[in-house]
N, C-alpha and C. Protein backbone atom coordinates (compact mmCIF):
# COMPACT_ATOMS: atom_id res chain seq x y z
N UNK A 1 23.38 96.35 96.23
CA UNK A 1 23.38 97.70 95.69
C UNK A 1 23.62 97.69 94.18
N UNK A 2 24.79 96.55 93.56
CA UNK A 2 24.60 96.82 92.72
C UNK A 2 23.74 96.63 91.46
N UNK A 3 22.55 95.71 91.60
CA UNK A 3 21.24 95.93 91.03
C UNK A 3 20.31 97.11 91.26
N UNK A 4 20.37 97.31 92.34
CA UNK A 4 19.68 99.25 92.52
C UNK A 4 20.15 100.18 91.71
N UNK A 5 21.63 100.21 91.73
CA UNK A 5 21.91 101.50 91.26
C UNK A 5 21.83 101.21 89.80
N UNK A 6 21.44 100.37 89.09
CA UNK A 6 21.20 100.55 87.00
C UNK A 6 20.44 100.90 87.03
N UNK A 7 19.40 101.50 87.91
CA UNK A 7 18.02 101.88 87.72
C UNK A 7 18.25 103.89 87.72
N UNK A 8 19.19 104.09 88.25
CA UNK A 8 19.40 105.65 88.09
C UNK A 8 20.12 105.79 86.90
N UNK A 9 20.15 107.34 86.33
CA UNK A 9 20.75 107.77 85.23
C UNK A 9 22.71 107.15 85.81
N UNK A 10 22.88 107.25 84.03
CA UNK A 10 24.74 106.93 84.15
C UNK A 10 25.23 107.70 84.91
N UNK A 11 25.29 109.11 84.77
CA UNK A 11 25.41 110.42 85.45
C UNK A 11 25.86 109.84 86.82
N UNK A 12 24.87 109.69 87.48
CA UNK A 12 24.87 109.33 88.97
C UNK A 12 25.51 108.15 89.81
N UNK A 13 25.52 107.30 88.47
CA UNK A 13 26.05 105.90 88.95
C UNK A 13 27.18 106.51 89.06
N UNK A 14 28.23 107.07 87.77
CA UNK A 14 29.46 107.56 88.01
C UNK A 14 29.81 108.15 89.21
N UNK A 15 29.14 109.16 89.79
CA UNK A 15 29.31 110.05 90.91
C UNK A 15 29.24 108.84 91.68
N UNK A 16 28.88 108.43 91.97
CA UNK A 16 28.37 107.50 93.25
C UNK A 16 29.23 106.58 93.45
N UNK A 17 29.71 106.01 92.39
CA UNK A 17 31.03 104.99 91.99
C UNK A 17 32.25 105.85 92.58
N UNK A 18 32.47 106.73 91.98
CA UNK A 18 33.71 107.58 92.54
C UNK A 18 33.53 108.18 94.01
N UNK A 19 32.80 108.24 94.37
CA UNK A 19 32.47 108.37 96.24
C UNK A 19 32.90 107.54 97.02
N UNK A 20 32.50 106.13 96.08
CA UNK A 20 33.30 104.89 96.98
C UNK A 20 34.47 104.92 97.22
N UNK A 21 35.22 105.78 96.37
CA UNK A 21 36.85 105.14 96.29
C UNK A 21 37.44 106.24 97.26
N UNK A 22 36.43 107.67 97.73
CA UNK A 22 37.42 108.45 98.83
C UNK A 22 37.19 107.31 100.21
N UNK A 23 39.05 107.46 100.40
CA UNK A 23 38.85 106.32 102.16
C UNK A 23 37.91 107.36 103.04
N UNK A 24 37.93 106.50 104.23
CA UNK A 24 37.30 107.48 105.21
C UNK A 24 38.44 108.57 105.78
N UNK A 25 37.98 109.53 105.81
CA UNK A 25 38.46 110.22 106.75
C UNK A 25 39.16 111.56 106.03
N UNK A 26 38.38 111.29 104.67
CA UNK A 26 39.12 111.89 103.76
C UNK A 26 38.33 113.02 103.33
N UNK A 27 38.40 114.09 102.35
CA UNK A 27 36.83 114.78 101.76
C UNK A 27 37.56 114.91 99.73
N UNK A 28 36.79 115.24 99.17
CA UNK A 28 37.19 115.24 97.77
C UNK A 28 36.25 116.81 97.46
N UNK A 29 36.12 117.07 96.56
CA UNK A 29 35.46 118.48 96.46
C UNK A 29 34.45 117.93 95.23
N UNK A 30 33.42 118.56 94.95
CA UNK A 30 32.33 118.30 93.57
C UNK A 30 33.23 118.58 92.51
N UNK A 31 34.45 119.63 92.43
CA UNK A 31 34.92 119.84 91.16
C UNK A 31 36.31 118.60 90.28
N UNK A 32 36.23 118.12 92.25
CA UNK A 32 37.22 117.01 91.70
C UNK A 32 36.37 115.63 91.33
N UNK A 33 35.12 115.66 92.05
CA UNK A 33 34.55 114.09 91.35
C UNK A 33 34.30 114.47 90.11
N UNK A 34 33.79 115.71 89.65
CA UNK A 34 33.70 115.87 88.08
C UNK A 34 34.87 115.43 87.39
N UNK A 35 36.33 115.94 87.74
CA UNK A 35 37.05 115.29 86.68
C UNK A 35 37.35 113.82 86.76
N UNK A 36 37.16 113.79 87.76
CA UNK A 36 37.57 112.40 87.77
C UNK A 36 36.67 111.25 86.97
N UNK A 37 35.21 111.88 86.82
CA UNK A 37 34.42 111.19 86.08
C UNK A 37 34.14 111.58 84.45
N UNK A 38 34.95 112.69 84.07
CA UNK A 38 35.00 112.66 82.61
C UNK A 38 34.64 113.83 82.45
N UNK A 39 33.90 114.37 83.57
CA UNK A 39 33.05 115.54 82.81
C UNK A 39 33.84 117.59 83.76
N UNK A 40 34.77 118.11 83.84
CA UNK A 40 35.15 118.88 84.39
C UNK A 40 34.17 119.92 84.60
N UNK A 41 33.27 120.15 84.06
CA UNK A 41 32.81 121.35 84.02
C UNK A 41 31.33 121.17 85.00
N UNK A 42 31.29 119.66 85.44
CA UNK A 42 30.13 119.70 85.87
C UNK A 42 29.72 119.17 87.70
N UNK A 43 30.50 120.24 88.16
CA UNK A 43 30.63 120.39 89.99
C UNK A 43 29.06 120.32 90.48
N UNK A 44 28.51 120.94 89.64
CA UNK A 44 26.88 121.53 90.01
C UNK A 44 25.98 120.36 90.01
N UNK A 45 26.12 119.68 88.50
CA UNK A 45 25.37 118.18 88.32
C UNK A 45 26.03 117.30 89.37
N UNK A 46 27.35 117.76 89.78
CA UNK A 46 27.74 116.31 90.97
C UNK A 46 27.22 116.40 92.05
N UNK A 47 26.79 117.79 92.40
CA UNK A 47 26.43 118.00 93.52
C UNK A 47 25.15 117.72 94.06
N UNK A 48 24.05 117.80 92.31
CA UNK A 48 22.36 117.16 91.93
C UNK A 48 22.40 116.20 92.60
N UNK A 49 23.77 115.06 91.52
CA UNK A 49 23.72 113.54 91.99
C UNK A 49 23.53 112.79 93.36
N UNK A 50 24.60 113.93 93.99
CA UNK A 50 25.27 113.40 95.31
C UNK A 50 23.65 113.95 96.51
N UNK A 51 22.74 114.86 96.29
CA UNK A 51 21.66 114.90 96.44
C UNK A 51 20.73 114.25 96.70
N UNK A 52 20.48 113.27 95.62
CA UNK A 52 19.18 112.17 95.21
C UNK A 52 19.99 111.07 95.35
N UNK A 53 21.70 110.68 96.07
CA UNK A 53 21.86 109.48 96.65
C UNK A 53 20.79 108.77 97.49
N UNK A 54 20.42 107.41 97.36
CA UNK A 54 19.50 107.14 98.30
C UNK A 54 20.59 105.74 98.95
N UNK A 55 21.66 105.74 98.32
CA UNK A 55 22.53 104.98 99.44
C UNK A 55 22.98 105.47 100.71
N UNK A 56 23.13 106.63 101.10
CA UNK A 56 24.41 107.04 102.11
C UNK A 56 23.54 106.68 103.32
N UNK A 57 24.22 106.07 104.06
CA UNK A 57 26.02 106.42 104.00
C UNK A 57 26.65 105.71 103.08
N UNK A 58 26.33 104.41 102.84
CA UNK A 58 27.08 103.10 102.36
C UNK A 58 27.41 104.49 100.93
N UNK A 59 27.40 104.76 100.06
CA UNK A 59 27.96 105.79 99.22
C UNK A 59 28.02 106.78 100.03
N UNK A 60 30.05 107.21 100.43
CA UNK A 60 29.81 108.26 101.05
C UNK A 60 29.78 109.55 100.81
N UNK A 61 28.49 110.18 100.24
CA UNK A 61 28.54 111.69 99.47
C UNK A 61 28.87 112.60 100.58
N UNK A 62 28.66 112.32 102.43
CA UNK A 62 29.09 113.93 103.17
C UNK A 62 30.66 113.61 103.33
N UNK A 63 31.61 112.76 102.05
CA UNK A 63 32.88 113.25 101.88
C UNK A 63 33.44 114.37 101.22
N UNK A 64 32.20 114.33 100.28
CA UNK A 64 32.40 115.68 98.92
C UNK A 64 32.00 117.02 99.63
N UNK A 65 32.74 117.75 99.70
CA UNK A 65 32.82 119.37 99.88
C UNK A 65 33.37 120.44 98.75
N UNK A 66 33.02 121.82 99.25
CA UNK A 66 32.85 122.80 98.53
C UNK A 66 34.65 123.03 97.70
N UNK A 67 34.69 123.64 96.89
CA UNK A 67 36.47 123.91 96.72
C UNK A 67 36.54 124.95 97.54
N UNK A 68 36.26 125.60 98.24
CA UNK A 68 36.40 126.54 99.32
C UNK A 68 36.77 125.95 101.07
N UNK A 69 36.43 124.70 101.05
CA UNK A 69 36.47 123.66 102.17
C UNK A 69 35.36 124.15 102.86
N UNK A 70 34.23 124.41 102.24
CA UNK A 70 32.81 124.94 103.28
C UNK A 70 32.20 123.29 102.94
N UNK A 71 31.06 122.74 103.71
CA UNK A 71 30.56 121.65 103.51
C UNK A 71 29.67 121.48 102.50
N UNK A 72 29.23 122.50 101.70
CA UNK A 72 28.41 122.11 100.87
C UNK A 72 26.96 121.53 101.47
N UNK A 73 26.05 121.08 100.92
CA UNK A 73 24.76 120.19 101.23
C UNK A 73 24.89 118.93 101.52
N UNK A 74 24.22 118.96 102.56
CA UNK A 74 23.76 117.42 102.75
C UNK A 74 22.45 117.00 102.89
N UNK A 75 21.73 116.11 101.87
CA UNK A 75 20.36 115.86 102.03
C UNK A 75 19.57 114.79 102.66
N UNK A 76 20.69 114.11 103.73
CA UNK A 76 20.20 113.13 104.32
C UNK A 76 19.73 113.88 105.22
N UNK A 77 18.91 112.70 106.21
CA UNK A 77 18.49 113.21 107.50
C UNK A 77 19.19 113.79 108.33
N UNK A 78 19.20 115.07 108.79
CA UNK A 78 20.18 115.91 109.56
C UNK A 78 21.19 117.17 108.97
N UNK A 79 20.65 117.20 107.67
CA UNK A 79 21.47 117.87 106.77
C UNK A 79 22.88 118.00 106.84
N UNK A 80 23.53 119.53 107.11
CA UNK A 80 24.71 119.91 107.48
C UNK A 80 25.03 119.53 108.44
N UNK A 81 24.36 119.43 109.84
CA UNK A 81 24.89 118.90 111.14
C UNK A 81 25.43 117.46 111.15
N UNK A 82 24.31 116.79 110.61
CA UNK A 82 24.86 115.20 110.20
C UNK A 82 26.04 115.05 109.11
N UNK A 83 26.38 115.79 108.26
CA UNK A 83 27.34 115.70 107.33
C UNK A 83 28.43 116.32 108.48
N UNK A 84 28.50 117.43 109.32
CA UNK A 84 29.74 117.38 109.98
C UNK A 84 29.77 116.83 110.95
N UNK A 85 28.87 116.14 111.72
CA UNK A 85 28.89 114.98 112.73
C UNK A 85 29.80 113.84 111.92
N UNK A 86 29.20 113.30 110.82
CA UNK A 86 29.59 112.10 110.00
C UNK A 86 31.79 111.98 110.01
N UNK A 87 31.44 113.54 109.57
CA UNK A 87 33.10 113.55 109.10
C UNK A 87 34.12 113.67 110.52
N UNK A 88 33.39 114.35 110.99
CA UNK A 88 33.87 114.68 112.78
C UNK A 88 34.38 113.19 113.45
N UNK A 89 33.38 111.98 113.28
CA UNK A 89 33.47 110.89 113.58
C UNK A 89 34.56 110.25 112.88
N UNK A 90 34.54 110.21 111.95
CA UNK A 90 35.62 109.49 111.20
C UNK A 90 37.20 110.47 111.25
N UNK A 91 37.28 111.37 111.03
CA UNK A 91 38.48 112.33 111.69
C UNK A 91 38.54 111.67 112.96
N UNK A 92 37.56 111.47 114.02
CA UNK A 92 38.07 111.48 115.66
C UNK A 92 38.62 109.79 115.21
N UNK A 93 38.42 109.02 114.62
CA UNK A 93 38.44 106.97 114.33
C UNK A 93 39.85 107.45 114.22
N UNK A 94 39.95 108.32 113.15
CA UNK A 94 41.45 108.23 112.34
C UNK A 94 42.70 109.07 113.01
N UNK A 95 42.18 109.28 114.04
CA UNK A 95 42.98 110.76 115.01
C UNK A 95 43.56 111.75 114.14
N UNK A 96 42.30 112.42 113.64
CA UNK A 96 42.73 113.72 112.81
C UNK A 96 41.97 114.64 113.43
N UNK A 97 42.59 115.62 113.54
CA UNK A 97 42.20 117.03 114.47
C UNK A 97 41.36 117.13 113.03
């Protein structure tokens, strides 16, 4: 992967880098990978990024949710259902209601 990913903008690598580091079982919100990557103001571009992932799962973007705790998008195969299947699974691994 990590020869694939120099081929996308910095932007994305960042997002994508910081996806790795939520454990499983966990969720982070778009407004928090923004700060965490330098840029606060930009929930919307994280959310582009986390979009045009062509890693996931191995980058896990259906960790990132809304600051409202709604799920936000998911653009893999299965959209929203697969993003709350995904998290459902890893909650049931980790015995979290």
């Amino acid at each position: 992967m990590k020869n694939k990913i120099k081929k996308y903008p910095i932007f994305y690598q960042k997002v994508w880098l910081e996806c790795l580091k939520i454990p499983m079982g966990q969720t982070r919100t778009y407004g928090w990978i923004a700060k965490r990557i330098g840029s606060p103001n930009a929930a919307r571009a994280v959310g582009q990024a986390l979009a045009k992932n062509p890693f996931a799962p191995l980058v896990p973007c259906h960790r990132v949710i809304c600051s409202n705790g709604s799920l936000g998008g998911y653009s893999g195969i299965g959209g929203n259902r697969k993003k709350k299947e995904l998290l459902s699974k890893e909650f049931e691994l980790l015995g979290k209601p």
